[in-house]
C-alpha atoms as a PDB file:
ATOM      1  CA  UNK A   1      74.623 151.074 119.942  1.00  0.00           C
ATOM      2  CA  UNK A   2      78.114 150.242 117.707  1.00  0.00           C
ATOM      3  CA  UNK A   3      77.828 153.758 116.507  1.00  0.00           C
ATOM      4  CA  UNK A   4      78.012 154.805 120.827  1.00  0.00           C
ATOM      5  CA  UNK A   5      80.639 152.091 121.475  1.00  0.00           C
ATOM      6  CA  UNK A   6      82.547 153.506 118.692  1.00  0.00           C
ATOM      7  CA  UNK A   7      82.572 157.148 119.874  1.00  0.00           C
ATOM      8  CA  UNK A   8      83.234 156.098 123.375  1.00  0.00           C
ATOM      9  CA  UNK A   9      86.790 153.594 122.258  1.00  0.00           C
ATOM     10  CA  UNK A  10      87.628 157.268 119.784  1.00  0.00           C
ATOM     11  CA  UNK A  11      86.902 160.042 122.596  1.00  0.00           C
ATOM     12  CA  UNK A  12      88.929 157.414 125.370  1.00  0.00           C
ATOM     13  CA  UNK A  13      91.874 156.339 122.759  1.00  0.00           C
ATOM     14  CA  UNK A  14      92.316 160.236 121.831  1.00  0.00           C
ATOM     15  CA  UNK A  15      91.135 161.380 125.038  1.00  0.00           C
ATOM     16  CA  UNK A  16      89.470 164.886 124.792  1.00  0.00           C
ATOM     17  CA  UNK A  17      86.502 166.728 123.280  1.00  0.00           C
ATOM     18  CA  UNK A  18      87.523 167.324 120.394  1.00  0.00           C
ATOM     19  CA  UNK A  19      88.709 163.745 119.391  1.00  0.00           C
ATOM     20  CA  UNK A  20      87.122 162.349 116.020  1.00  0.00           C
ATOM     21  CA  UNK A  21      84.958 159.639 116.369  1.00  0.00           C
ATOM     22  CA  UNK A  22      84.997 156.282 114.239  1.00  0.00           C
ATOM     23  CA  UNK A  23      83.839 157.714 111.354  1.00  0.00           C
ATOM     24  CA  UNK A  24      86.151 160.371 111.295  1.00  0.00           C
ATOM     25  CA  UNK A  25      83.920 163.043 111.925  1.00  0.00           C
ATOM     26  CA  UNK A  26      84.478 165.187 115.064  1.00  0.00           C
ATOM     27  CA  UNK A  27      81.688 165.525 117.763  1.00  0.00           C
ATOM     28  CA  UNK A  28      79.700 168.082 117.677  1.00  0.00           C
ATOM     29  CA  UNK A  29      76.734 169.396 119.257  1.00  0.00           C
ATOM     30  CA  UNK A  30      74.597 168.129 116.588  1.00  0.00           C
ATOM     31  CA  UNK A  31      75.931 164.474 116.834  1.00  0.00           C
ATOM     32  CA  UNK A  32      74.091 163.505 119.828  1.00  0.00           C
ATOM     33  CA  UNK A  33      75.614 160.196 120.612  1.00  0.00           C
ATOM     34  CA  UNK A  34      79.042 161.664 120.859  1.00  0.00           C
ATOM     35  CA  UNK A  35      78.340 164.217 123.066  1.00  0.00           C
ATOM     36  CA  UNK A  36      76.598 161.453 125.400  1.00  0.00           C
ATOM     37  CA  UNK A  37      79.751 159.348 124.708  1.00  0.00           C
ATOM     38  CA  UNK A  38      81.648 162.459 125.886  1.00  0.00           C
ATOM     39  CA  UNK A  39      79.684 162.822 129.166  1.00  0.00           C
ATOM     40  CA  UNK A  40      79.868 159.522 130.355  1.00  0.00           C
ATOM     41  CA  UNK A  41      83.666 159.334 129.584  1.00  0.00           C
ATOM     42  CA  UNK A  42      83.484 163.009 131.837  1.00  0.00           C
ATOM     43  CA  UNK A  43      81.229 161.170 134.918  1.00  0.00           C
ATOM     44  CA  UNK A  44      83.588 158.098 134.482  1.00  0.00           C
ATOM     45  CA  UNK A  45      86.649 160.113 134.594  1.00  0.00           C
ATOM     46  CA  UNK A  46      85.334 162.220 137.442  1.00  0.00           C
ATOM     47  CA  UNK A  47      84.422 159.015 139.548  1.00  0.00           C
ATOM     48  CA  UNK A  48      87.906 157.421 138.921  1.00  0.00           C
ATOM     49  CA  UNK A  49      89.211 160.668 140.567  1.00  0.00           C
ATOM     50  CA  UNK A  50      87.411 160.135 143.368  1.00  0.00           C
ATOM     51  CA  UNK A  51      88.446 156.598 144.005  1.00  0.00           C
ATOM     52  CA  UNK A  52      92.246 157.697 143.623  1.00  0.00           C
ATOM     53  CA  UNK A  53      92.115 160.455 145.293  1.00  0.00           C
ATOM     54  CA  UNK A  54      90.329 158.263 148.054  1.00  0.00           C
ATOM     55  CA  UNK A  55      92.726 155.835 147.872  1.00  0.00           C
ATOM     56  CA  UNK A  56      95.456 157.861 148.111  1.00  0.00           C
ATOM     57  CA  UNK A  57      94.201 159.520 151.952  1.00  0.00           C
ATOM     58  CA  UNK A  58      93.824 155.845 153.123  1.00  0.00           C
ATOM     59  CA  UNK A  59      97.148 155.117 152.348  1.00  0.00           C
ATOM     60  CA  UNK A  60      98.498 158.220 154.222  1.00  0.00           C
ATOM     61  CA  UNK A  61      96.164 157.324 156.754  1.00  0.00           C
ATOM     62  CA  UNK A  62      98.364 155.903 159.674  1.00  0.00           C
ATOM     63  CA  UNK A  63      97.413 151.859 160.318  1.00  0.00           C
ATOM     64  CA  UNK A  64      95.024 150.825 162.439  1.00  0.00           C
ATOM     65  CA  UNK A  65      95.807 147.779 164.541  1.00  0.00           C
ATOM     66  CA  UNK A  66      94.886 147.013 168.103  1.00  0.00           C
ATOM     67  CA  UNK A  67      97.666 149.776 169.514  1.00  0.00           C
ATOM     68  CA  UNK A  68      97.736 151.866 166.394  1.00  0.00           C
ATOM     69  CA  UNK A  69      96.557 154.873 168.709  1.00  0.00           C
ATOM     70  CA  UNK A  70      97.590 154.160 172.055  1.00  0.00           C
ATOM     71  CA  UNK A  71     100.750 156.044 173.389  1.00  0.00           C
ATOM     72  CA  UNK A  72     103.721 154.217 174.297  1.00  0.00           C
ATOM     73  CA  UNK A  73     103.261 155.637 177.768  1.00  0.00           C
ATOM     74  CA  UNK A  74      99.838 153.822 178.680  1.00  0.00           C
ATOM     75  CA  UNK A  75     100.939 150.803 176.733  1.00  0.00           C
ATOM     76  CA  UNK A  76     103.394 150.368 178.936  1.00  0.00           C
ATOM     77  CA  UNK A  77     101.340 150.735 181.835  1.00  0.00           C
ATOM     78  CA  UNK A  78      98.458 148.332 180.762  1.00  0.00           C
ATOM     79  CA  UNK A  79     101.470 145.983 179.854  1.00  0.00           C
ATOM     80  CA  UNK A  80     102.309 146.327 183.513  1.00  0.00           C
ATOM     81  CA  UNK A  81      99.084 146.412 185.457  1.00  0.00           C
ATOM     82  CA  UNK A  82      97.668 143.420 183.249  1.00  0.00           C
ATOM     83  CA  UNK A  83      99.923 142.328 180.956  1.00  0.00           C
ATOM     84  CA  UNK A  84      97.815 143.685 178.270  1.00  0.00           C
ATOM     85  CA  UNK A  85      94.722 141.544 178.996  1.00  0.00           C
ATOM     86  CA  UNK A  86      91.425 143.961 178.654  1.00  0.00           C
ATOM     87  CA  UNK A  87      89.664 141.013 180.878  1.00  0.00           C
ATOM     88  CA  UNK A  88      91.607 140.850 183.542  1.00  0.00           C
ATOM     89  CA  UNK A  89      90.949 140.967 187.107  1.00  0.00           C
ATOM     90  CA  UNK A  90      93.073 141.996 190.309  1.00  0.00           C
ATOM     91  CA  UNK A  91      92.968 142.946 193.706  1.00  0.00           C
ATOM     92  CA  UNK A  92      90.269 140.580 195.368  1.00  0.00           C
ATOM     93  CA  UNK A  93      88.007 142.156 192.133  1.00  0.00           C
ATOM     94  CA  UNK A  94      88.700 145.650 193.109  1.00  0.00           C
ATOM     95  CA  UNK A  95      90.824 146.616 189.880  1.00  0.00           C
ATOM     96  CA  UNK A  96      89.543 145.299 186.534  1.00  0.00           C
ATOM     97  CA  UNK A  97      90.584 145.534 183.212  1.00  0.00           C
ATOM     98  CA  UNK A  98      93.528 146.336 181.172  1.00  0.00           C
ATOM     99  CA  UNK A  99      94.864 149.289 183.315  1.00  0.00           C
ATOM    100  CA  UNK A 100      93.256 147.716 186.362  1.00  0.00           C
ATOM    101  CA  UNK A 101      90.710 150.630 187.035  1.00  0.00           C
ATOM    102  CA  UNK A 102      88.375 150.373 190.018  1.00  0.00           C
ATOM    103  CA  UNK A 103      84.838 151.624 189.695  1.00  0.00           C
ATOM    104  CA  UNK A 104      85.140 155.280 191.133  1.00  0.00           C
ATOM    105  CA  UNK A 105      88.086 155.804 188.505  1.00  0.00           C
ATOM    106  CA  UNK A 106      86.132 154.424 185.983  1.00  0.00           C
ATOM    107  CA  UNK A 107      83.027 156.638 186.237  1.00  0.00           C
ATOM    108  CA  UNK A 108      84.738 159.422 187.017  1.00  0.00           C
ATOM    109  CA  UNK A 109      86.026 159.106 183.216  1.00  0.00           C
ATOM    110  CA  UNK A 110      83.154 158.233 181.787  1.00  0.00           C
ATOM    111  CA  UNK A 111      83.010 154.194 181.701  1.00  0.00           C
ATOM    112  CA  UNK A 112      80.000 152.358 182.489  1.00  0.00           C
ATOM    113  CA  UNK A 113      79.641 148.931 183.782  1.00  0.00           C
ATOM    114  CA  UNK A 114      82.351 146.476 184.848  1.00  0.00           C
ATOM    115  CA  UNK A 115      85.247 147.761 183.076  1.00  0.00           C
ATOM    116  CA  UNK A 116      86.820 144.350 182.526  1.00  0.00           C
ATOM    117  CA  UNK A 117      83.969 143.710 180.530  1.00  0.00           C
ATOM    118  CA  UNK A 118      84.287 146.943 178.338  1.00  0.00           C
ATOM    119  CA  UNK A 119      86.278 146.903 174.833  1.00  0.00           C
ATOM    120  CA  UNK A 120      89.655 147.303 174.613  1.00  0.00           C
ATOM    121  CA  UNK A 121      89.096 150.639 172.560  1.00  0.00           C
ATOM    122  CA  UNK A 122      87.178 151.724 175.443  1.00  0.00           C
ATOM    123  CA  UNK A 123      89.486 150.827 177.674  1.00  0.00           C
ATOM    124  CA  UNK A 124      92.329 152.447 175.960  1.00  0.00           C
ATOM    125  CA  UNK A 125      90.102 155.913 175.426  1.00  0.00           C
ATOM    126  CA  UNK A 126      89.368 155.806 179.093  1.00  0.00           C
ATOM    127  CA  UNK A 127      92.656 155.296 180.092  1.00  0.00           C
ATOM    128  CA  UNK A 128      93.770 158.082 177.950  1.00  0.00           C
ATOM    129  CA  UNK A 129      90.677 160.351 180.060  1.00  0.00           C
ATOM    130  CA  UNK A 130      92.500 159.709 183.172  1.00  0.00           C
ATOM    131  CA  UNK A 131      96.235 160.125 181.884  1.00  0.00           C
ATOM    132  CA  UNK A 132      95.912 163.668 180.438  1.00  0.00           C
ATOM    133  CA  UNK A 133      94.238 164.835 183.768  1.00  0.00           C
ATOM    134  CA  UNK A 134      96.304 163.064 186.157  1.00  0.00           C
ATOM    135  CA  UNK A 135      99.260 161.904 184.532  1.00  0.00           C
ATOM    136  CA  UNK A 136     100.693 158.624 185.643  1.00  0.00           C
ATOM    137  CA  UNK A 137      99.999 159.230 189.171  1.00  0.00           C
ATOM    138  CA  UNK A 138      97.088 157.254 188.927  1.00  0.00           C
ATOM    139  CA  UNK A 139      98.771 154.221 188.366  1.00  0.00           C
ATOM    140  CA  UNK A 140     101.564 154.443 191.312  1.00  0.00           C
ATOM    141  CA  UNK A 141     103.322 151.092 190.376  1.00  0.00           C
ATOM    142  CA  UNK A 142     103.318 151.163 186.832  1.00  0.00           C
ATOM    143  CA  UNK A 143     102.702 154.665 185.741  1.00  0.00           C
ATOM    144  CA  UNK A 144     106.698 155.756 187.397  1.00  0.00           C
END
């Protein structure tokens, strides 16, 4: 196990294949242990990789926060039908949620249920349904 250790710390210090090990001798294919030394420093090498390269996508990646994909043009609209509340109510009950949909709209893009009781997310994907058919028409105070 030393002997292992010891060709792992020469191959990673060095850093190739043909690095010497501890005892000076360079791996071979007839010195077992340093050629599994070797692979392992490979599948380690190739996993670290991975995780950069990984890393490095989520940090181009844009940021996801609660209006991270919504256009400026609907939040301004949901700002102004409901202040921005997903929950909210209007109209005697007729228009519900954050872009104050009523339930013909809200089928018609694909909702189910009470939309005031849908996600936000859902909101916000519905609400994008409607505004790349219709444009802001559909909201005739808010969407001008």
């Amino acid at each position: 196990m030393r002997k292992l250790m010891a060709s792992v710390l020469a191959v990673s210090v060095v850093g190739g294949p043909a690095a010497f090990a501890a005892d000076g001798r360079q791996p071979t294919a007839k010195s077992g242990s340093k050629l599994i030394a070797q692979t392992t420093l490979d599948k380690h090498w190739r996993r670290t990789k991975h995780v950069l390269r990984k890393k490095r996508q989520e940090a181009d990646e844009p940021k996801a926060g609660p209006d991270a994909a919504v256009p400026s043009q609907l939040r301004s609209i949901a700002q102004c039908e409901s202040h921005g509340d997903p929950h909210a109510i209007g109209g005697g009950g007729t228009y519900r949620g954050k872009y104050q949909f009523d339930m013909g709209t809200w089928t018609s893009v694909g909702g189910h249920g009470d939309p005031a009781a849908a996600p936000e997310a859902e909101q916000d994907k519905r609400a994008a349904i409607l505004y790349s058919r219709s444009g802001p028409s559909q909201w005739p105070v808010c969407g001008v």
